[in-house]
Protein backbone atom coordinates (compact mmCIF):
# COMPACT_ATOMS: atom_id res chain seq x y z
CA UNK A 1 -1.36 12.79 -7.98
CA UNK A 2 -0.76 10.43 -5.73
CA UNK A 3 3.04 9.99 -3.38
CA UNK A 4 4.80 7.08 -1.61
CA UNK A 5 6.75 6.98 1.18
CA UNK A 6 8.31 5.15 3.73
CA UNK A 7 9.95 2.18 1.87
CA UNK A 8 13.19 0.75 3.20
CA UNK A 9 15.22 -2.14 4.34
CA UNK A 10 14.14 -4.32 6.85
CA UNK A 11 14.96 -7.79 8.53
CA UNK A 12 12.30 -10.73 8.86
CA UNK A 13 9.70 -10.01 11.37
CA UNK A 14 10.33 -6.46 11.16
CA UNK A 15 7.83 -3.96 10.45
CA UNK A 16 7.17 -0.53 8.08
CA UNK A 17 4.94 1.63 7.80
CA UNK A 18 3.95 2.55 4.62
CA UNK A 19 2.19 6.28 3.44
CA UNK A 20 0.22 7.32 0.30
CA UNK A 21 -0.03 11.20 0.31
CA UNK A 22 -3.19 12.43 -2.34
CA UNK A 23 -2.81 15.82 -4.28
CA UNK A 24 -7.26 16.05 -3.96
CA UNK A 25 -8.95 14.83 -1.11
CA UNK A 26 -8.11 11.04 0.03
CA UNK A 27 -12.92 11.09 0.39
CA UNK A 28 -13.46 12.06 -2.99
CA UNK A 29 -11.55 8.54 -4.42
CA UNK A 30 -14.43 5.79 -4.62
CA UNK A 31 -11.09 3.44 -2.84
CA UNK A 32 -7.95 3.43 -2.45
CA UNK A 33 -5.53 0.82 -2.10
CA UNK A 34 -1.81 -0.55 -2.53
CA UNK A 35 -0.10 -3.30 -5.08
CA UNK A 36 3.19 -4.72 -5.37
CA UNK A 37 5.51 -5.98 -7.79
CA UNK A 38 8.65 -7.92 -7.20
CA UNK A 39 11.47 -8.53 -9.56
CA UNK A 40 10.16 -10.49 -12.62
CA UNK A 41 6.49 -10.98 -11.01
CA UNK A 42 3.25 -9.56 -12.27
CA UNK A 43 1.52 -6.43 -10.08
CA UNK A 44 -0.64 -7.78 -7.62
CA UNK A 45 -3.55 -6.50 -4.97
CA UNK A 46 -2.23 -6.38 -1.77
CA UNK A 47 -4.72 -3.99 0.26
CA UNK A 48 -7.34 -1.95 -0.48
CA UNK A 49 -9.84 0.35 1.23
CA UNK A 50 -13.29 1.83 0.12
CA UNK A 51 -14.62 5.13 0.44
CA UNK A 52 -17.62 3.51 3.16
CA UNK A 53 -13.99 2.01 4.92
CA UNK A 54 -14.72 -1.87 3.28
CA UNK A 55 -10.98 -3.39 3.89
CA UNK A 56 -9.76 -6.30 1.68
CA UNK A 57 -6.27 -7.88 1.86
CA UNK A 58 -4.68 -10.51 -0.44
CA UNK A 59 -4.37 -13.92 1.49
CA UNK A 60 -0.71 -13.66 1.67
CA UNK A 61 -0.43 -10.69 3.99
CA UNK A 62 -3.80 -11.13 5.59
CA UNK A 63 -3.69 -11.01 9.69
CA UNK A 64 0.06 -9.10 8.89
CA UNK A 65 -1.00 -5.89 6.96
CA UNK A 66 -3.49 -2.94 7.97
CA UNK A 67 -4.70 -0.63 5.84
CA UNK A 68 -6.13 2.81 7.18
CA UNK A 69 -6.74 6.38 6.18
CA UNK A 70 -5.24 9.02 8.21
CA UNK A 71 -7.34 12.21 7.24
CA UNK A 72 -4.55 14.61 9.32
CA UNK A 73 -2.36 13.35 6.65
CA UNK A 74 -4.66 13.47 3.62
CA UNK A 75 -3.08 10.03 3.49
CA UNK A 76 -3.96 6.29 2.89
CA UNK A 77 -1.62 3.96 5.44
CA UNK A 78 -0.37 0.45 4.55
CA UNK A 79 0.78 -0.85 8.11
CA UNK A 80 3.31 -4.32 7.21
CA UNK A 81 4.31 -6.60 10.56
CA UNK A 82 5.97 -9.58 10.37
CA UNK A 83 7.63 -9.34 7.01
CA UNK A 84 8.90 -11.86 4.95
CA UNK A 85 11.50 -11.60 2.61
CA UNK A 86 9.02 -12.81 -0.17
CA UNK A 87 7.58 -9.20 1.02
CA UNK A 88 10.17 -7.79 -0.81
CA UNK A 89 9.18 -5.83 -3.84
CA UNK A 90 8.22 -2.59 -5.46
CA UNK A 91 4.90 -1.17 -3.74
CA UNK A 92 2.59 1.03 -5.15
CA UNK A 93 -0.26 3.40 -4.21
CA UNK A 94 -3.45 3.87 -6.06
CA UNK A 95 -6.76 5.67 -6.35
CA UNK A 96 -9.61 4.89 -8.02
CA UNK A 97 -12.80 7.31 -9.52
CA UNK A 98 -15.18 5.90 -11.57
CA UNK A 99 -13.53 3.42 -14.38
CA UNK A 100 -10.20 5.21 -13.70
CA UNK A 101 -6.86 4.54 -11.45
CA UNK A 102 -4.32 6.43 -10.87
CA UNK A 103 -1.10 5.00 -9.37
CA UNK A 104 1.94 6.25 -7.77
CA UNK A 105 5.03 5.50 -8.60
CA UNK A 106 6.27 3.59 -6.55
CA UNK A 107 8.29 2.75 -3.24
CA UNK A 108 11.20 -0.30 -2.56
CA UNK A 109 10.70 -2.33 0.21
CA UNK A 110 13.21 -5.23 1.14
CA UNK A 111 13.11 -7.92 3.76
CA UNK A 112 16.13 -9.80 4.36
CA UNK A 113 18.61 -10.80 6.50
């Protein structure tokens, strides 16, 4: 099982800090990553980590988003800076083994003003 935390409400150019606690071992996932869906959109990649470390980010939060894994925390970290209000959405944690994902379920974050 996999559990969110650290959504909110921020302002533009603000930052949050996003955390993905596992039930099993965060090392025993082949990657982990995080997705997003805003109001009316379509789920979408936004970061993703492999069990080697491998980091990939969708272009529109690439050079603004980190993702890490924080083994004190049995966690996998989604760092956000400079946030957009287009940043605003639903975000969502997930695990993969093998063919299957598991997902979280879920955590609001909203940019605006």
């Amino acid at each position: 099982q996999l559990a969110e935390s650290g959504g909110g409400w921020v302002q533009p150019g603000e930052s949050l800090r996003l955390s993905c606690k596992a039930s099993g071992s965060i090392f025993s996932f082949s990657a982990m990553g995080w997705a997003r869906q805003a109001p009316g959109g379509q789920r979408e990649m936004v970061a993703r980590i492999t069990k080697l470390g491998r980091a990939d980010y969708a272009d529109s939060v690439l050079g603004r988003f980190s993702v890490y894994r924080e083994p004190r925390e049995n966690a996998v970290v989604l760092e956000m800076n400079k946030l957009k209000p287009e940043d605003t959405a639903v975000y969502y944690c997930n695990a993969e083994s093998g063919s299957s994902k598991t997902w979280g379920q879920g955590t609001q974050v909203t940019v605006s003003s």
